[in-house]
PDB file of N, CA and C in Angstrom:
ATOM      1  N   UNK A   1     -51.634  35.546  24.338  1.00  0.00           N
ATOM      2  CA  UNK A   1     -52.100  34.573  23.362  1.00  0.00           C
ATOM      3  C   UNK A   1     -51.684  34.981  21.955  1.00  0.00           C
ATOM      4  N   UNK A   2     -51.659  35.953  22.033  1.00  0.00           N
ATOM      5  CA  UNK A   2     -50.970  36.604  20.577  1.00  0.00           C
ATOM      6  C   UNK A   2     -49.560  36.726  20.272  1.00  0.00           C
ATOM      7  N   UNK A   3     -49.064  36.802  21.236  1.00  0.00           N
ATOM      8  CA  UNK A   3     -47.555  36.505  21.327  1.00  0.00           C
ATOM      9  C   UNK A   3     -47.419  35.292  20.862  1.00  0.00           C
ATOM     10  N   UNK A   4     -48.170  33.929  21.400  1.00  0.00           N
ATOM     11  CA  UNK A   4     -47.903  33.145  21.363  1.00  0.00           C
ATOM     12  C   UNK A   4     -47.931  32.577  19.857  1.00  0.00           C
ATOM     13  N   UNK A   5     -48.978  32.747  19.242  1.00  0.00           N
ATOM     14  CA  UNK A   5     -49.555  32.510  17.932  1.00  0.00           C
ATOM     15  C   UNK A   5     -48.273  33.580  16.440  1.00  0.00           C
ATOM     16  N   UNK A   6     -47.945  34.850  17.062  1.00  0.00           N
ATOM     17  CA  UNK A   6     -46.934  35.310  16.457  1.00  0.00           C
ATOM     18  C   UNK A   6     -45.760  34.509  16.544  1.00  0.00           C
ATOM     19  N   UNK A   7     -45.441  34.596  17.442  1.00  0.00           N
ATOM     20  CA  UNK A   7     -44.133  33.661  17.654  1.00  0.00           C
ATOM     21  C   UNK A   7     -43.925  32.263  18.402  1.00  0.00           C
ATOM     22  N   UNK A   8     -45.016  31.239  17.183  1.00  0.00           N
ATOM     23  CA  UNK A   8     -44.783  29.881  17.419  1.00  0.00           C
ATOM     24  C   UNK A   8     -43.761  29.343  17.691  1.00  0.00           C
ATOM     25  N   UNK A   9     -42.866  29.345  17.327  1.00  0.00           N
ATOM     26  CA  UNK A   9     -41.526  29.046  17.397  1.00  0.00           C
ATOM     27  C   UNK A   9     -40.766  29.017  18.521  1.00  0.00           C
ATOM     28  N   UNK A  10     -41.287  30.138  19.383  1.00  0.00           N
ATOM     29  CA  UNK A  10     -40.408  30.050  20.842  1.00  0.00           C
ATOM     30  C   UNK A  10     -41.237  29.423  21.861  1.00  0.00           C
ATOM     31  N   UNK A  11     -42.220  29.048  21.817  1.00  0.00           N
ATOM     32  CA  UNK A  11     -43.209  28.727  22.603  1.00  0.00           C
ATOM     33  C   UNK A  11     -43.882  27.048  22.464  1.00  0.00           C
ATOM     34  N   UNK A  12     -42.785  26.678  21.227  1.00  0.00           N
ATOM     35  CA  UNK A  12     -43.212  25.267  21.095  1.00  0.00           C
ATOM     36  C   UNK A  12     -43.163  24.056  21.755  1.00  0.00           C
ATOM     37  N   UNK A  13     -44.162  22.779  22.299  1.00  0.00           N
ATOM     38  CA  UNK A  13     -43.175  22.159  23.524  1.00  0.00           C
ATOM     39  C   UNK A  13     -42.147  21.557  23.223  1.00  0.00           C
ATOM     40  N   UNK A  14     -41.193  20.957  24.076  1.00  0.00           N
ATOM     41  CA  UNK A  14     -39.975  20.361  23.937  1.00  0.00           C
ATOM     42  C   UNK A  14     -40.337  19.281  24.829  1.00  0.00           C
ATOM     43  N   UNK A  15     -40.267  18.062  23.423  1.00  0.00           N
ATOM     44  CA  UNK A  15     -40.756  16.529  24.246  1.00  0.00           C
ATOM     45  C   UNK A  15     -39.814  16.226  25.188  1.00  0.00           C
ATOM     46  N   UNK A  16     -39.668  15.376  27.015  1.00  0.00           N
ATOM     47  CA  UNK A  16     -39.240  14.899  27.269  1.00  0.00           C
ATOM     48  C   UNK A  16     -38.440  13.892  27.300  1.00  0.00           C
ATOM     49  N   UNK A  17     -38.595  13.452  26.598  1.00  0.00           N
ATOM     50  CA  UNK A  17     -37.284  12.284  26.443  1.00  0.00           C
ATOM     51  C   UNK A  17     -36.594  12.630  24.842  1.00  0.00           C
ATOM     52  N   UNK A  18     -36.584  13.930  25.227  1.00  0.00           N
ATOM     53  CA  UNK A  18     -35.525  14.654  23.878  1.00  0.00           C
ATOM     54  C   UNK A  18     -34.240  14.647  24.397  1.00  0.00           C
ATOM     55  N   UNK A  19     -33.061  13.599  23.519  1.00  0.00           N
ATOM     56  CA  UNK A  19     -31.803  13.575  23.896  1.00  0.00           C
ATOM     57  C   UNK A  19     -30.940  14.661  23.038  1.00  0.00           C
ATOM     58  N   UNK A  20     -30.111  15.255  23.627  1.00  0.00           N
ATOM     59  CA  UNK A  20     -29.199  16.363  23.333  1.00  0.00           C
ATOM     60  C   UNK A  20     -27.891  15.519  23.480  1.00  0.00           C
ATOM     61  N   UNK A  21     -27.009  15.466  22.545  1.00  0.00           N
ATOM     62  CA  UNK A  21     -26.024  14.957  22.520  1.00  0.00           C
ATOM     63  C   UNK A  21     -24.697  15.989  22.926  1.00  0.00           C
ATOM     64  N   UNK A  22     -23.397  14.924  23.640  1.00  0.00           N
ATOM     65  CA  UNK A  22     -23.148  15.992  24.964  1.00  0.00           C
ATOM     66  C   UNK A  22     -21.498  16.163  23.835  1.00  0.00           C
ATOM     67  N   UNK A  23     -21.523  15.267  22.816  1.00  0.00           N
ATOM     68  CA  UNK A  23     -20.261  15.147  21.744  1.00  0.00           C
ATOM     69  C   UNK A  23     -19.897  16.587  21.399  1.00  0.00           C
ATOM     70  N   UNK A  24     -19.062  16.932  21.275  1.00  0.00           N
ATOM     71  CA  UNK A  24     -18.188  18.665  20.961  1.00  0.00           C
ATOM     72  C   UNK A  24     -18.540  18.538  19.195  1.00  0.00           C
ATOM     73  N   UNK A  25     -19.068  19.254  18.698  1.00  0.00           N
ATOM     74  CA  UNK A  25     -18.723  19.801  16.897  1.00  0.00           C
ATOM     75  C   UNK A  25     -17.386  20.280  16.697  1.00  0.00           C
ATOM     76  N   UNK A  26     -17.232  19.165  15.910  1.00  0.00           N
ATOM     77  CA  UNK A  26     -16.002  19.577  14.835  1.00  0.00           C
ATOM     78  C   UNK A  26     -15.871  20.187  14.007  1.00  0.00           C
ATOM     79  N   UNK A  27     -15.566  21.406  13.674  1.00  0.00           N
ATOM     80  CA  UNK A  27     -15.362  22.120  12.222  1.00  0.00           C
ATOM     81  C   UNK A  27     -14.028  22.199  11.733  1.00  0.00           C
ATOM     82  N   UNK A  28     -13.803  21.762  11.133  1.00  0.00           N
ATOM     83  CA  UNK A  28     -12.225  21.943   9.558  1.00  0.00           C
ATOM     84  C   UNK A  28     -12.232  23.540   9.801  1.00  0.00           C
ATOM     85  N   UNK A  29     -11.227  23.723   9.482  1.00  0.00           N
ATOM     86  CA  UNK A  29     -10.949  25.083   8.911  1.00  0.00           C
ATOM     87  C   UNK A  29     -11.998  25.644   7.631  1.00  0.00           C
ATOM     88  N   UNK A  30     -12.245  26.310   6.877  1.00  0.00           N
ATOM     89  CA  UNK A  30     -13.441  26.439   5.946  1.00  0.00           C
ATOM     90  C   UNK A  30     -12.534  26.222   4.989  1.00  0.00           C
ATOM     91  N   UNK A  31     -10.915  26.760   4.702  1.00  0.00           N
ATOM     92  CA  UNK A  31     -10.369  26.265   3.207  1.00  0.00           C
ATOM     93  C   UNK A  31     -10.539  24.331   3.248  1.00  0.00           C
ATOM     94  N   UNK A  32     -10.281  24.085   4.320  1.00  0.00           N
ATOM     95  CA  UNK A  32     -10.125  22.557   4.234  1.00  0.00           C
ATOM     96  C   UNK A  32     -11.374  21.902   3.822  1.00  0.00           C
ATOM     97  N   UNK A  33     -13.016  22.254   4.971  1.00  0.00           N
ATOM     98  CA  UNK A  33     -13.718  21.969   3.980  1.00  0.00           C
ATOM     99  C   UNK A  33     -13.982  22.284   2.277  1.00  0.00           C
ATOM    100  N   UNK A  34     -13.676  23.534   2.213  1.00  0.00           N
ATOM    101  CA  UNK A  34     -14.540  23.610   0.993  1.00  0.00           C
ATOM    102  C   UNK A  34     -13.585  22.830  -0.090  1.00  0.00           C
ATOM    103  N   UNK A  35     -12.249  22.473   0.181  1.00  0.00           N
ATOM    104  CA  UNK A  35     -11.801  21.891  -0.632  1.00  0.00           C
ATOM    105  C   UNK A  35     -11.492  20.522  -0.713  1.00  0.00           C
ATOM    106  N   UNK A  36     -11.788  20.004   0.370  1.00  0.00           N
ATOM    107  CA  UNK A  36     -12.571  18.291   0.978  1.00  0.00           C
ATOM    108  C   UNK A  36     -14.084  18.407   0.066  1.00  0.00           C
ATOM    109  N   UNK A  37     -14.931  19.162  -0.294  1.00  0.00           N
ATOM    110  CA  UNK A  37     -16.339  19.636  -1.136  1.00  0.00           C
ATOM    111  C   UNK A  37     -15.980  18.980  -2.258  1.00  0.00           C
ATOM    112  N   UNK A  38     -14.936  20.088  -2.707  1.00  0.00           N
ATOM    113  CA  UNK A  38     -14.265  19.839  -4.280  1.00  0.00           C
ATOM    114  C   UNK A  38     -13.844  18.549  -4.602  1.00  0.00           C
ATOM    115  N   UNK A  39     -13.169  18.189  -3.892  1.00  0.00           N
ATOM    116  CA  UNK A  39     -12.092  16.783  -3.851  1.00  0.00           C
ATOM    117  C   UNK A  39     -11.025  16.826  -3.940  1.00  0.00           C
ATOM    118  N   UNK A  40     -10.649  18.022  -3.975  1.00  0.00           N
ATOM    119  CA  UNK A  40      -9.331  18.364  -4.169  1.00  0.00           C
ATOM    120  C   UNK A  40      -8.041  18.300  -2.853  1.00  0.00           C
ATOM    121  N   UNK A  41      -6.842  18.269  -2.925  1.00  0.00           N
ATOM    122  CA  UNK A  41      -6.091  17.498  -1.935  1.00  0.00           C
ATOM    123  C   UNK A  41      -6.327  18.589  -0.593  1.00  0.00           C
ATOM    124  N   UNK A  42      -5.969  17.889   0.603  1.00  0.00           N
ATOM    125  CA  UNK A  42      -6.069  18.994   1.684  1.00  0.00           C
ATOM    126  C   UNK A  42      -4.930  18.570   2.569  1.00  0.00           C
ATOM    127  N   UNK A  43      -4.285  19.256   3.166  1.00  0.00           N
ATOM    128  CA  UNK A  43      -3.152  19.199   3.919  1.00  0.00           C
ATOM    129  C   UNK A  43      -3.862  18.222   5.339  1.00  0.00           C
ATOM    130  N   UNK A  44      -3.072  17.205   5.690  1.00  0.00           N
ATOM    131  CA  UNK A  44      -3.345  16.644   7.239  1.00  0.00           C
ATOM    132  C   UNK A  44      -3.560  17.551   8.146  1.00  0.00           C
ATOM    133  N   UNK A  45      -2.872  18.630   8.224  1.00  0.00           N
ATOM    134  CA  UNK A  45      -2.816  19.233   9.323  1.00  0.00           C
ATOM    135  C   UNK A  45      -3.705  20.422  10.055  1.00  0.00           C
ATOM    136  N   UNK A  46      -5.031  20.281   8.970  1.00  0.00           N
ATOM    137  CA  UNK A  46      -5.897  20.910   8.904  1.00  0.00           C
ATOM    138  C   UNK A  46      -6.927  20.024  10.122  1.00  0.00           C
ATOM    139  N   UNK A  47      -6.268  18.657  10.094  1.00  0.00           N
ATOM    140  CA  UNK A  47      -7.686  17.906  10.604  1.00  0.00           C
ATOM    141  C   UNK A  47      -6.605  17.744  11.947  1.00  0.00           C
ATOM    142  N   UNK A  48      -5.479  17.977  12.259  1.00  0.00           N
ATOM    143  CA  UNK A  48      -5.071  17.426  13.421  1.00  0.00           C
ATOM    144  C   UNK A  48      -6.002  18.532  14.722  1.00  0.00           C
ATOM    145  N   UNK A  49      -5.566  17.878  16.341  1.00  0.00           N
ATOM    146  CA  UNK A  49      -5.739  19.070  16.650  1.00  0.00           C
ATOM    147  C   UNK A  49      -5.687  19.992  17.206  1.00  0.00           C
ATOM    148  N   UNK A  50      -4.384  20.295  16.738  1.00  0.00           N
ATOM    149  CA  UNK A  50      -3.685  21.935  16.470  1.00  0.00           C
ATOM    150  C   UNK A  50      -4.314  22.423  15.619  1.00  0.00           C
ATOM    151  N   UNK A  51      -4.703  21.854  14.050  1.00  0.00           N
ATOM    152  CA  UNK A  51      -5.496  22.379  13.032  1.00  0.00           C
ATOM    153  C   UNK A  51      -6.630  22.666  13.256  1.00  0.00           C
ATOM    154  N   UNK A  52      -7.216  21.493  14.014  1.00  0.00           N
ATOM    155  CA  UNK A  52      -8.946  22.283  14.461  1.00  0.00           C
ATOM    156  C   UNK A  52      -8.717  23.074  15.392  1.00  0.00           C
ATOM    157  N   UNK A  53      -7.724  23.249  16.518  1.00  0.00           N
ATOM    158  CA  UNK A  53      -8.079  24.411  17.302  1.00  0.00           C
ATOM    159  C   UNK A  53      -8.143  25.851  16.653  1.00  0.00           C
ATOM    160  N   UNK A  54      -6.850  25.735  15.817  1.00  0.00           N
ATOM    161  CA  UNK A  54      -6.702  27.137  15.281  1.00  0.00           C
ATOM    162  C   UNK A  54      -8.217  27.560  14.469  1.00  0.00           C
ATOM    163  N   UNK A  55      -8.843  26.735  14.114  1.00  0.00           N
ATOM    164  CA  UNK A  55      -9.581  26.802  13.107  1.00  0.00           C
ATOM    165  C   UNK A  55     -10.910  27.380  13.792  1.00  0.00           C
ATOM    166  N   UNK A  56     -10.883  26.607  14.979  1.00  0.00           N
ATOM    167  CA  UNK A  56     -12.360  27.307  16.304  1.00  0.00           C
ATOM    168  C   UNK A  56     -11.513  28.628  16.751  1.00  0.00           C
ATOM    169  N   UNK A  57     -10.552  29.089  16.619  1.00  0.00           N
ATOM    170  CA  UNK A  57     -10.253  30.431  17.085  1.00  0.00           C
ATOM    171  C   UNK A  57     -10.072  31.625  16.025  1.00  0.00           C
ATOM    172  N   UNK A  58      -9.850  31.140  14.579  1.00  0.00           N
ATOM    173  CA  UNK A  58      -9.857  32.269  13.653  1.00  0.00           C
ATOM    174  C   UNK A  58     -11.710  32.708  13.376  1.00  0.00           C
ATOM    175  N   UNK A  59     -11.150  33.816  12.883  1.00  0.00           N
ATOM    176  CA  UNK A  59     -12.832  34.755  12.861  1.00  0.00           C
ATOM    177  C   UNK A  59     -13.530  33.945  11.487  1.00  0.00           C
ATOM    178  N   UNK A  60     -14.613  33.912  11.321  1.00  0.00           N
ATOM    179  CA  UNK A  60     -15.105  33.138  10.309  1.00  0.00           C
ATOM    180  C   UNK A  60     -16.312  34.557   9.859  1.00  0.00           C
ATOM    181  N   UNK A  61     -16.690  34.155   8.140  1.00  0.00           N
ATOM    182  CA  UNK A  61     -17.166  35.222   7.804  1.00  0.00           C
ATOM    183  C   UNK A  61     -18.712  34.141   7.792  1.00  0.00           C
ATOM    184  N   UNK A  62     -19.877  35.070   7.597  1.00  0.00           N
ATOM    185  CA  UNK A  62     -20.955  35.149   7.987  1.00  0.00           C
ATOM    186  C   UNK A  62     -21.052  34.268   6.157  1.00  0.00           C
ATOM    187  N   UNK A  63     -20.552  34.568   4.868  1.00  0.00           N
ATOM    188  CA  UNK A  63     -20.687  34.606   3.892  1.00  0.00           C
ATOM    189  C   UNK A  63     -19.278  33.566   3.676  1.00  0.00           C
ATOM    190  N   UNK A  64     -19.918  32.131   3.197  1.00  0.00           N
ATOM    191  CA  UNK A  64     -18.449  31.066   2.206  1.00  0.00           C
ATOM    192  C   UNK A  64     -17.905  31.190   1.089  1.00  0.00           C
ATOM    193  N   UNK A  65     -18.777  32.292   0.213  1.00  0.00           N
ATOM    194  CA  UNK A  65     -18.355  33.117  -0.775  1.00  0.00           C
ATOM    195  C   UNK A  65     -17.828  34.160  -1.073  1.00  0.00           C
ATOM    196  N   UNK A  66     -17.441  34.609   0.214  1.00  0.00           N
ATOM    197  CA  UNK A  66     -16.593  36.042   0.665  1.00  0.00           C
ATOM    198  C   UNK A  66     -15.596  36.423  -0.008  1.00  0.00           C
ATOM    199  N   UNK A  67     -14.856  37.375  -0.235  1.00  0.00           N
ATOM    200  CA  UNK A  67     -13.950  37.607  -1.121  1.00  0.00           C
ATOM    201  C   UNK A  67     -12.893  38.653  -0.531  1.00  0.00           C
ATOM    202  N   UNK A  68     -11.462  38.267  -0.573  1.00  0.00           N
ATOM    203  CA  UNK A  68     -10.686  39.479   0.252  1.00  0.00           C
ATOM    204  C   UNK A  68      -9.669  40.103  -1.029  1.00  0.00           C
ATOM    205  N   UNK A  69      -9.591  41.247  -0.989  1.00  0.00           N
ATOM    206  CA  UNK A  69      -8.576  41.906  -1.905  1.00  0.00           C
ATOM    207  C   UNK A  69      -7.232  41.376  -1.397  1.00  0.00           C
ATOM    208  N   UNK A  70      -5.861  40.863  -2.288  1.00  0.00           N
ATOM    209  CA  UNK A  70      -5.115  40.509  -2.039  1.00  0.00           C
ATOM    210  C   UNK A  70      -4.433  41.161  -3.036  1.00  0.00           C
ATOM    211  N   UNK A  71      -2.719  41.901  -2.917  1.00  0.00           N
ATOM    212  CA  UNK A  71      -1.614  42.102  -3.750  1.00  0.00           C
ATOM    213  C   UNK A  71      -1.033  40.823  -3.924  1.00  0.00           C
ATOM    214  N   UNK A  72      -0.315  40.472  -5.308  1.00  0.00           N
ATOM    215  CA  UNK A  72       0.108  39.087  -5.805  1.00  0.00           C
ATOM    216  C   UNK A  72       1.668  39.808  -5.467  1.00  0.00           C
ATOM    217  N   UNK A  73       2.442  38.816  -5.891  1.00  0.00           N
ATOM    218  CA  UNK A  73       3.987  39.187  -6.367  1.00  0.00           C
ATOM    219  C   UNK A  73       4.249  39.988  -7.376  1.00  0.00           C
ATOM    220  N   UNK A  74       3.498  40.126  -8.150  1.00  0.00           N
ATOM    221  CA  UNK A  74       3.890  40.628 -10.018  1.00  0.00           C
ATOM    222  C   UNK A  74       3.018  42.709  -9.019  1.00  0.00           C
ATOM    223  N   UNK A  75       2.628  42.704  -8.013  1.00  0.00           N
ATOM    224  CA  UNK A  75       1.715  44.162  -7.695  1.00  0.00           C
ATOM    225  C   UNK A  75       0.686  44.376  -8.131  1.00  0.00           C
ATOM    226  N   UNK A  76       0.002  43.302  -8.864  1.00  0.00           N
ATOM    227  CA  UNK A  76      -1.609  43.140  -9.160  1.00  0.00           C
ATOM    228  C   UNK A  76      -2.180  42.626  -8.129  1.00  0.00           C
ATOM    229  N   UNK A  77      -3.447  43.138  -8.328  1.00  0.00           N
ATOM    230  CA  UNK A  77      -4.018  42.929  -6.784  1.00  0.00           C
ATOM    231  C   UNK A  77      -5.181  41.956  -7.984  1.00  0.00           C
ATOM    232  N   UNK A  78      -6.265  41.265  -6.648  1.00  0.00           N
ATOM    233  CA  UNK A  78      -7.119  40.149  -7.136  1.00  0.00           C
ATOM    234  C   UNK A  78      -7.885  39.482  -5.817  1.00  0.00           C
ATOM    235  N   UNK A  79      -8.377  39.234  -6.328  1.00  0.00           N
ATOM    236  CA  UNK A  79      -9.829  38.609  -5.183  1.00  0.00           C
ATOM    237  C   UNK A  79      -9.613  37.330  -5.516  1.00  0.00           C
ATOM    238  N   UNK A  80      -9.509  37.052  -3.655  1.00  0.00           N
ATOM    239  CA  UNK A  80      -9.614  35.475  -3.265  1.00  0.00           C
ATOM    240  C   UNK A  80     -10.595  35.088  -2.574  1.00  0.00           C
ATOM    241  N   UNK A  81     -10.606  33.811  -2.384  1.00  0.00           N
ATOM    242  CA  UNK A  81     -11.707  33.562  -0.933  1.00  0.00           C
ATOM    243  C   UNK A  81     -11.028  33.248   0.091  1.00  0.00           C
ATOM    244  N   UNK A  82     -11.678  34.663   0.817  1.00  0.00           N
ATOM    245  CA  UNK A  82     -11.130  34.477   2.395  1.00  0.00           C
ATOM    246  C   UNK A  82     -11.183  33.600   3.241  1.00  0.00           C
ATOM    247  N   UNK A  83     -11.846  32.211   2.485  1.00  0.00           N
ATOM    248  CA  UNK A  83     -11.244  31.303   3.442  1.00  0.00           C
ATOM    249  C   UNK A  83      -9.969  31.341   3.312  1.00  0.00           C
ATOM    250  N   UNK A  84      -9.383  31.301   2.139  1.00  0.00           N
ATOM    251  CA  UNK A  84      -7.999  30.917   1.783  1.00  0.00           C
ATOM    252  C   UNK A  84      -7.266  32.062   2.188  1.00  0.00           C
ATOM    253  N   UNK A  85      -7.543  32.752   2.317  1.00  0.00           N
ATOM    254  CA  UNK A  85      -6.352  34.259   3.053  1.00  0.00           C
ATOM    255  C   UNK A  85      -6.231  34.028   4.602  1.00  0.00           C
ATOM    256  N   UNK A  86      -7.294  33.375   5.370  1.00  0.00           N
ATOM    257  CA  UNK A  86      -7.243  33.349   6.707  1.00  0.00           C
ATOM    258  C   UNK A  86      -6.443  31.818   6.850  1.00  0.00           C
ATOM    259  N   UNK A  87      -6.661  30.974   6.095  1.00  0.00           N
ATOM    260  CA  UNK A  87      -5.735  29.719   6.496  1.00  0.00           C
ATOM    261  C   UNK A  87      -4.631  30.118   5.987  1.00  0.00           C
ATOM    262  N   UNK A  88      -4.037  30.885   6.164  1.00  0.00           N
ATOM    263  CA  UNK A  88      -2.283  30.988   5.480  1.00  0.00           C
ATOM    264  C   UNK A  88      -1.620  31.253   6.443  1.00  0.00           C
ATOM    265  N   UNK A  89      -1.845  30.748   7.696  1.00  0.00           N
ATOM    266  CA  UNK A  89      -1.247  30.383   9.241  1.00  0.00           C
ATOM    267  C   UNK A  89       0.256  29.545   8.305  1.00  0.00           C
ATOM    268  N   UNK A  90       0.755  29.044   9.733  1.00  0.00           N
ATOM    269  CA  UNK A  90       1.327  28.492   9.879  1.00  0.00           C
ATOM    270  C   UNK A  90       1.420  26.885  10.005  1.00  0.00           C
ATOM    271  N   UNK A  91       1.319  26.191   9.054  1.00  0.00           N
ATOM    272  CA  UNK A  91       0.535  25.399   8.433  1.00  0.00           C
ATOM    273  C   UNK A  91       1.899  24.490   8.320  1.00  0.00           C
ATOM    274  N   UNK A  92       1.547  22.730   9.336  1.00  0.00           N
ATOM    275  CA  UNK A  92       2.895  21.987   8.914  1.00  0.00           C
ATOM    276  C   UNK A  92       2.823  20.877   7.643  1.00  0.00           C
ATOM    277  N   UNK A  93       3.861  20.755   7.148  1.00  0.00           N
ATOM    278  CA  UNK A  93       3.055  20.003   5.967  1.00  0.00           C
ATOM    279  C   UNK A  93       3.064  18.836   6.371  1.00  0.00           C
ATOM    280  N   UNK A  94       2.834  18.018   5.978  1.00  0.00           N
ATOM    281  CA  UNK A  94       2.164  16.556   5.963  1.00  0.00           C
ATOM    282  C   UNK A  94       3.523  15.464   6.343  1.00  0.00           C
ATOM    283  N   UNK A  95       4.476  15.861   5.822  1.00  0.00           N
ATOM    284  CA  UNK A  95       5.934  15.380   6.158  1.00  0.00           C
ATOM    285  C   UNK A  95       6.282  15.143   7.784  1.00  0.00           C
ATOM    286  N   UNK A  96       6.099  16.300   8.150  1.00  0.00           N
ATOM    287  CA  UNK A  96       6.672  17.013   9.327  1.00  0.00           C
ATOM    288  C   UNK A  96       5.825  16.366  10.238  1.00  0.00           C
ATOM    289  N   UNK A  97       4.702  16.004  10.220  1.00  0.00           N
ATOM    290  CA  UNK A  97       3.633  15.803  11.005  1.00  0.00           C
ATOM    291  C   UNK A  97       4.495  13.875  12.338  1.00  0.00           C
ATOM    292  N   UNK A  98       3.749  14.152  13.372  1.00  0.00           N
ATOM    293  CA  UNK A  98       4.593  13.150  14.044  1.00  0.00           C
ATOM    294  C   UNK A  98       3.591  12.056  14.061  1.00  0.00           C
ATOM    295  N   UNK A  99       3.895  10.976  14.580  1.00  0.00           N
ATOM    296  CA  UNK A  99       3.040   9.646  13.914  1.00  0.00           C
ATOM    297  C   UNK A  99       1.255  10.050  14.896  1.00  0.00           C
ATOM    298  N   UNK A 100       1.954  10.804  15.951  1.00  0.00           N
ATOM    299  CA  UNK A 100       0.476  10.939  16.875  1.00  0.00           C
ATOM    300  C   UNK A 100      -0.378  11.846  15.979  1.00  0.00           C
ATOM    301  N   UNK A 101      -0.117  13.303  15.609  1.00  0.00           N
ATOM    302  CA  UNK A 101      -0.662  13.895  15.096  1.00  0.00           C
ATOM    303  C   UNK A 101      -1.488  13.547  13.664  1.00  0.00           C
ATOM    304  N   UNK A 102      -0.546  12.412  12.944  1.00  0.00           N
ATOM    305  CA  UNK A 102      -0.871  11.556  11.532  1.00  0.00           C
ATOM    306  C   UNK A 102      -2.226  10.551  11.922  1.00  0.00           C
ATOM    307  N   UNK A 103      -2.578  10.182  13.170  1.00  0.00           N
ATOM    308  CA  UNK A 103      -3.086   8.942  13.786  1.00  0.00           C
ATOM    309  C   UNK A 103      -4.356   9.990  13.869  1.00  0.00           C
ATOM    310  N   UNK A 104      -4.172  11.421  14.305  1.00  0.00           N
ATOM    311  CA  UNK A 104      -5.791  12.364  14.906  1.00  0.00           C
ATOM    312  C   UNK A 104      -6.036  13.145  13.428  1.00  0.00           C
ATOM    313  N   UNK A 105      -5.176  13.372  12.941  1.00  0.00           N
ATOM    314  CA  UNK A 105      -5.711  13.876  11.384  1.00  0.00           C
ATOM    315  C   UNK A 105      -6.517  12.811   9.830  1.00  0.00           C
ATOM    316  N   UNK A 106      -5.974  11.679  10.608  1.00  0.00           N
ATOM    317  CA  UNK A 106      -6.604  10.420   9.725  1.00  0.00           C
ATOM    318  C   UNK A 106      -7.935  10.121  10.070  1.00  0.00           C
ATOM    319  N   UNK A 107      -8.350  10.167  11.752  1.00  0.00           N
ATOM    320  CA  UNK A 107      -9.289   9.859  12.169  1.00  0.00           C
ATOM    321  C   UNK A 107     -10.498  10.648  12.040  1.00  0.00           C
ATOM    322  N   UNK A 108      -9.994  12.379  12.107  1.00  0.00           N
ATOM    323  CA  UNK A 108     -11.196  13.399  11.705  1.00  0.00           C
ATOM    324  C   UNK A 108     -11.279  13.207  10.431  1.00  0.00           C
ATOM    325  N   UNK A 109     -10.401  12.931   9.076  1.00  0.00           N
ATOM    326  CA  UNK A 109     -10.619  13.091   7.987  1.00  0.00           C
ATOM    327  C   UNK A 109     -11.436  12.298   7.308  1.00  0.00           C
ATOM    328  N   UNK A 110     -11.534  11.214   7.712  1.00  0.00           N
ATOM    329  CA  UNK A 110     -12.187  10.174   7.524  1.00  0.00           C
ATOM    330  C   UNK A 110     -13.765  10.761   7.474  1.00  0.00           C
ATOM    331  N   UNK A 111     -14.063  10.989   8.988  1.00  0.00           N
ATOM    332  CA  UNK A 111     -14.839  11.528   9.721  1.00  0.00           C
ATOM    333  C   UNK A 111     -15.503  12.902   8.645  1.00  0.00           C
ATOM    334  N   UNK A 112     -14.797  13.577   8.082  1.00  0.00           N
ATOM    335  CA  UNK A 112     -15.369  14.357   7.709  1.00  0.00           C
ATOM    336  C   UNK A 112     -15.848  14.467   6.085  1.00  0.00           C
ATOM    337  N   UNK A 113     -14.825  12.982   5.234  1.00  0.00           N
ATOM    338  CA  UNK A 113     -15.322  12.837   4.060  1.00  0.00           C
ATOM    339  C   UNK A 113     -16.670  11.824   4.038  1.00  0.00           C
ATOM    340  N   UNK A 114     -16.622  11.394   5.420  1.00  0.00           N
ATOM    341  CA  UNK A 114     -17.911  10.398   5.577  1.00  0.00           C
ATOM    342  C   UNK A 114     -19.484  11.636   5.799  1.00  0.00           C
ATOM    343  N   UNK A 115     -18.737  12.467   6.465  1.00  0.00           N
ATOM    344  CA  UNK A 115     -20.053  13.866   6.781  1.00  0.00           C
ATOM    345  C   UNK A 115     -20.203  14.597   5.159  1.00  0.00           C
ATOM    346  N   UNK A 116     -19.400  14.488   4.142  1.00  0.00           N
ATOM    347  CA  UNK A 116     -19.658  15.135   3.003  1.00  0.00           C
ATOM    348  C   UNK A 116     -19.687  14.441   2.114  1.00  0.00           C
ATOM    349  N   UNK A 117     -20.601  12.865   2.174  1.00  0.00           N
ATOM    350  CA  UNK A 117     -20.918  12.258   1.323  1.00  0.00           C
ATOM    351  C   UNK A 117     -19.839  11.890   0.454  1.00  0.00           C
ATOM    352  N   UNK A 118     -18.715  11.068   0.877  1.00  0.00           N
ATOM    353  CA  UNK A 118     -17.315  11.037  -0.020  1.00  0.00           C
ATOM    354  C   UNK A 118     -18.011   9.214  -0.449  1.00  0.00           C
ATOM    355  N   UNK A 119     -17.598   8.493  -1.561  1.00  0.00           N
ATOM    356  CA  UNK A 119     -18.254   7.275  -1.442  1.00  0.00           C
ATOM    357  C   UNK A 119     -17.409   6.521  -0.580  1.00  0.00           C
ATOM    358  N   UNK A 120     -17.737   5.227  -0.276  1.00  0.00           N
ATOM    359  CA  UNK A 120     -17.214   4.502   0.628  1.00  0.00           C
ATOM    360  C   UNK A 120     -15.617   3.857   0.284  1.00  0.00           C
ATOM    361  N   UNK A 121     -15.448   3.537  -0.903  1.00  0.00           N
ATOM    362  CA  UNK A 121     -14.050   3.131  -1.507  1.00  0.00           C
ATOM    363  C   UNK A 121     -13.513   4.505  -1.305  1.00  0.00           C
TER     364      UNK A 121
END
């Protein structure tokens, strides 16, 4: 009984006709969201999906404010956000992309400026 009262939370009921939806989560890559956030431009190929797969298989940090030491060209080094150090895959640009892949990157993007409150125009 004390268990129970400590740890409400695991012991709470779960109504029956609670529907669990059987749809897969989509996640962007984290540079793509956070810069879909901003408004700032984002490559198609982030939302195709080749882009979301890669994106469910790279390691993701616990922290969206993370920061990785990086050497520039000039041999100064400088802190980025590791989102942006881990998306520096192999990345096709928007050109290259074939009309199928243009057709599944339009459809998540949509999809995902509608999930981050983008306005409707």
């Amino acid at each position: 009984q004390e268990e129970r009262k400590k740890y409400w939370h695991k012991h709470a009921p779960i109504p029956q006709d609670t529907v669990i939806s059987s749809d897969p989560i989509i996640i962007p890559a984290p540079i793509a969201v956070c810069k879909l956030c901003k408004g700032d431009f984002v490559k198609l190929y982030y939302f195709t999906n080749r882009g979301l797969c890669s994106a469910k298989l790279s390691t993701c940090s616990a922290n969206d404010d993370a920061l990785a030491l990086l050497q520039m060209g000039d041999g100064l080094h400088s802190f980025v956000p590791l989102a942006a150090v881990q998306a520096k895959g192999a990345v096709t640009p928007d050109e290259e992309l074939s009309w199928e892949e243009f057709a599944e990157a339009a459809h998540q993007l949509a999809t995902a400026m509608r999930e981050n409150e983008w306005p409707e125009e």
